[in-house]
C-alpha atoms as a PDB file:
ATOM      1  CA  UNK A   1      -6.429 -32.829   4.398  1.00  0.00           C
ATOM      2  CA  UNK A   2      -6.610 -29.477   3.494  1.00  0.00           C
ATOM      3  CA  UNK A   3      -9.741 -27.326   2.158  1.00  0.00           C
ATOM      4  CA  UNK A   4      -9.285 -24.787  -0.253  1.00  0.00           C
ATOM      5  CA  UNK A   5     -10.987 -21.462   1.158  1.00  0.00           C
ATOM      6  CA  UNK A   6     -13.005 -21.056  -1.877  1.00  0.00           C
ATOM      7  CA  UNK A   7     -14.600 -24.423  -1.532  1.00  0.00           C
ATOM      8  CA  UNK A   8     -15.363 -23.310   1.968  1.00  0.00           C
ATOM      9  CA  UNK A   9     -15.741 -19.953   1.297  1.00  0.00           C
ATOM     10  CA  UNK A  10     -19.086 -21.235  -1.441  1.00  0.00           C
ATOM     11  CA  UNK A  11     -20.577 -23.376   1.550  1.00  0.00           C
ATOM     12  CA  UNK A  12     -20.706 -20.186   3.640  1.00  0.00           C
ATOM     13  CA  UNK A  13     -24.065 -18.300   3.854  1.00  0.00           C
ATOM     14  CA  UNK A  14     -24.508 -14.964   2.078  1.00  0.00           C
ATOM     15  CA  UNK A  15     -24.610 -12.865   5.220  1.00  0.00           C
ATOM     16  CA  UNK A  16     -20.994 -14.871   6.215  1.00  0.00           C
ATOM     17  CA  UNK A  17     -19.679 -14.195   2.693  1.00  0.00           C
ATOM     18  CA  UNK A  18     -20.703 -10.280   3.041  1.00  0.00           C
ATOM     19  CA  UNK A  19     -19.178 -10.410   6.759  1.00  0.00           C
ATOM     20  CA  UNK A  20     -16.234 -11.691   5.019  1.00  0.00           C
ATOM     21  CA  UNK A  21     -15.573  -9.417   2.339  1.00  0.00           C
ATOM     22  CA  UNK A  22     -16.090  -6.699   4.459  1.00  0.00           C
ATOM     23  CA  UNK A  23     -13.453  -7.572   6.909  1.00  0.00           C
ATOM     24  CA  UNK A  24     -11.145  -8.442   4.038  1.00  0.00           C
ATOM     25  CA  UNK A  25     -11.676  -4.530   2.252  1.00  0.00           C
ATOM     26  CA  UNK A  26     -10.842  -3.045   5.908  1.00  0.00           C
ATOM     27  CA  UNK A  27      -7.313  -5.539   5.891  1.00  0.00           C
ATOM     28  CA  UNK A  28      -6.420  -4.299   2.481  1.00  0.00           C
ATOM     29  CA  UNK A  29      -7.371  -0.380   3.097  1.00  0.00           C
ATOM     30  CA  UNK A  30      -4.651  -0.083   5.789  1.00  0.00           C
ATOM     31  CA  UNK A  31      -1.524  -1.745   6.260  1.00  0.00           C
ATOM     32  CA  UNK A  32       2.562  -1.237   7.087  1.00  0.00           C
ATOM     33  CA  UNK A  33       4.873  -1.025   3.735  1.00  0.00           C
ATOM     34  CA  UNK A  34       6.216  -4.187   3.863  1.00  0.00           C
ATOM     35  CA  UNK A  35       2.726  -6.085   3.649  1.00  0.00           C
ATOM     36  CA  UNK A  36       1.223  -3.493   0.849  1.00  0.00           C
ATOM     37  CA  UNK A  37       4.425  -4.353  -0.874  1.00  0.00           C
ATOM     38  CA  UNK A  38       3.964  -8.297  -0.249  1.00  0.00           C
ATOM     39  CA  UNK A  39       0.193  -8.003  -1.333  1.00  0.00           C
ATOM     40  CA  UNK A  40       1.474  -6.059  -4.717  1.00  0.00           C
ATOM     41  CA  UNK A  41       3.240  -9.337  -5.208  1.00  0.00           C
ATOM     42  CA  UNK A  42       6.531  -7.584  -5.319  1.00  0.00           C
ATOM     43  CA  UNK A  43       9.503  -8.927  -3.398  1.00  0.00           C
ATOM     44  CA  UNK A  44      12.003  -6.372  -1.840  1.00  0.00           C
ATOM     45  CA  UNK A  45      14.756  -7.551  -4.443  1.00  0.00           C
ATOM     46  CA  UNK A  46      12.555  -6.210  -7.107  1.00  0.00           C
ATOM     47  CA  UNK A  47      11.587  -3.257  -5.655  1.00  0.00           C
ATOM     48  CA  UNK A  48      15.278  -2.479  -5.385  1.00  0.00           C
ATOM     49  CA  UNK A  49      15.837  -3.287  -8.651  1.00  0.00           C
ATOM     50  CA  UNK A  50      12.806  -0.764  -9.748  1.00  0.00           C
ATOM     51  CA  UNK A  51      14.505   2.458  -7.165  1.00  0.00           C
ATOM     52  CA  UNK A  52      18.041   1.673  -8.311  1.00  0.00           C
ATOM     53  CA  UNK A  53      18.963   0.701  -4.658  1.00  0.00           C
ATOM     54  CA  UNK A  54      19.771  -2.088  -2.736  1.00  0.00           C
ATOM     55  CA  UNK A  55      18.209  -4.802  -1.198  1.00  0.00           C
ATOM     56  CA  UNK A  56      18.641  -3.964   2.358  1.00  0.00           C
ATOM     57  CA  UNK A  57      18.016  -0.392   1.949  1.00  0.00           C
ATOM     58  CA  UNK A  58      14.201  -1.482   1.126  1.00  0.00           C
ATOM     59  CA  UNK A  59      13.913  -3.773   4.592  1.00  0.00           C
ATOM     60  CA  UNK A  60      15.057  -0.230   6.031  1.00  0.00           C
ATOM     61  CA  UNK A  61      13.014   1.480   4.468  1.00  0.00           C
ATOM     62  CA  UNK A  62      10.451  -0.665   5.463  1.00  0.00           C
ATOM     63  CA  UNK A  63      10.983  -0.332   9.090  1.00  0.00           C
ATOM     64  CA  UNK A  64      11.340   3.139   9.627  1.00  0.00           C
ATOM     65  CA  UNK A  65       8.525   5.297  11.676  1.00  0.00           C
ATOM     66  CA  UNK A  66       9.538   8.691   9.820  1.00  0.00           C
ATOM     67  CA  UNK A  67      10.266   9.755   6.520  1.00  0.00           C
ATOM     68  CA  UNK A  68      10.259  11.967   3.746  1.00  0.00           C
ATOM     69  CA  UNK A  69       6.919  12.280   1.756  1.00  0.00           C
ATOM     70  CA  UNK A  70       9.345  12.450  -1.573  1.00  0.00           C
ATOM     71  CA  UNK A  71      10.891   9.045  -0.037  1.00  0.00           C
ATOM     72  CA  UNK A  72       7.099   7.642   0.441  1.00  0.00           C
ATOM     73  CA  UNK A  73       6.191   8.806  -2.969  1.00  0.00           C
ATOM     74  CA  UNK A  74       8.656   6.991  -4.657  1.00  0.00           C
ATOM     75  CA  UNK A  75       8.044   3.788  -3.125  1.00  0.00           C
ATOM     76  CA  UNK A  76       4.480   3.749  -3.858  1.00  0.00           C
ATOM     77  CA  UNK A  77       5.209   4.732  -7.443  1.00  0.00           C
ATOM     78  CA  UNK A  78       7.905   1.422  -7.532  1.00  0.00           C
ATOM     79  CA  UNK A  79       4.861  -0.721  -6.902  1.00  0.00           C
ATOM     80  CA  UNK A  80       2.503   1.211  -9.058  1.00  0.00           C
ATOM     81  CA  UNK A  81       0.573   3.450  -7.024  1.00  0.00           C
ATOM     82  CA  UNK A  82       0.164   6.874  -6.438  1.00  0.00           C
ATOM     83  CA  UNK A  83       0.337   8.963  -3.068  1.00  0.00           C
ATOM     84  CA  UNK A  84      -1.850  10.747  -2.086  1.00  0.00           C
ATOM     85  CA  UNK A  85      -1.757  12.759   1.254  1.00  0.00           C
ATOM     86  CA  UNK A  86      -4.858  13.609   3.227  1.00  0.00           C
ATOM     87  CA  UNK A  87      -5.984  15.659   5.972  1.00  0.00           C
ATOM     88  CA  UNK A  88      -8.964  14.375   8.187  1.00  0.00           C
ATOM     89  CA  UNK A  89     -11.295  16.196  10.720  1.00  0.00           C
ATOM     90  CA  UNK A  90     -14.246  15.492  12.370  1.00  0.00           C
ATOM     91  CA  UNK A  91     -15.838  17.997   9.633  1.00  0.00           C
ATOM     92  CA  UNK A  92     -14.317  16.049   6.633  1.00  0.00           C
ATOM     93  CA  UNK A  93     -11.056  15.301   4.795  1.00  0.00           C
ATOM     94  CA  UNK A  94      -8.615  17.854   2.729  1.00  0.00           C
ATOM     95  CA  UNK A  95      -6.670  16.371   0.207  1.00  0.00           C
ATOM     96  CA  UNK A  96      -3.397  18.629   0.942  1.00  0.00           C
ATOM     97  CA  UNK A  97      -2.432  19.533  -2.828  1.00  0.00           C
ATOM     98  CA  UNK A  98       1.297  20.906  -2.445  1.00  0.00           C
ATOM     99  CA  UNK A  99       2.971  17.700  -2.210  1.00  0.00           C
ATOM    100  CA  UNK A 100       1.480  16.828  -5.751  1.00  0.00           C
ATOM    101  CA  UNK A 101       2.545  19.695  -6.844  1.00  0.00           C
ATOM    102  CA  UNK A 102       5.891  18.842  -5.528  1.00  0.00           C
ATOM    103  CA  UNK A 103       5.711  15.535  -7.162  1.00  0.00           C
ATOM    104  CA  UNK A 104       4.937  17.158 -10.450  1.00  0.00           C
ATOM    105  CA  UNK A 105       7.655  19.707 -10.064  1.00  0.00           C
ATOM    106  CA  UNK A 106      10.260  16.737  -9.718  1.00  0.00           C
ATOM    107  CA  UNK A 107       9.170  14.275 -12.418  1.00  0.00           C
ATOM    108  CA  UNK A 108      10.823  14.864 -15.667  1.00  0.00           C
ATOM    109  CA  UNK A 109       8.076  16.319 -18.530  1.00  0.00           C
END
C-alpha cells in the first residue's frame, strides 16, 4: 500500500525535514521550460491558448537551446512570471536593465 509523503514526511526528524526542503528549493530554483511550465500547473494546450499559438509550437518552443529574449519573455509572462536577465561574476551579479526596458517599450500603455 501506498504512503502519502506527508505522513512520512511528519515521521521524519527535523534535521531530515530541513535536508529536505532544502533540496526541494534548489529543484524548484532551476529547471528546463517544459518542467517550470508543468510545476505552474499549466499544460502546453493552455499555454497556447494564452500566446495565441499552437499546440506544437509550445513543445518547440520547449525544446529549443537558443532563442530570443522577447520569445523567453513572453512565455514566462503566459505562465505569470516575469523575466528577469542577470549577469553573474565572481564579484557579484548585474541585473542587465535594457531588456526591461525593451519589454516596457513593447507592451501597450
Amino acid at each position: 500500500m501506498a504512503k502519502k509523503f506527508a505522513e512520512l514526511r511528519a515521521k521524519m526528524g527535523p534535521e531530515s525535514q530541513a535536508r529536505v526542503e532544502i533540496k526541494a528549493q534548489e529543484l524548484l530554483a532551476e529547471m528546463p521550460l517544459n518542467e517550470l511550465r508543468q510545476a505552474r500547473g499549466l499544460s502546453q494546450k493552455v499555454l497556447a491558448e494564452v500566446l495565441h499559438v499552437q499546440q506544437p509550437s509550445i513543445a518547440k518552443l520547449e525544446k529549443r537551446t537558443d532563442m530570443y529574449i522577447s520569445t523567453l519573455r513572453s512565455h514566462i509572462e503566459a505562465m505569470g512570471g516575469q523575466l528577469e536577465v542577470i549577469a553573474r561574476f565572481p564579484d557579484g551579479a548585474v541585473k542587465i536593465s535594457n531588456f526591461a526596458e525593451i519589454g516596457a517599450e513593447a507592451s501597450p500603455t
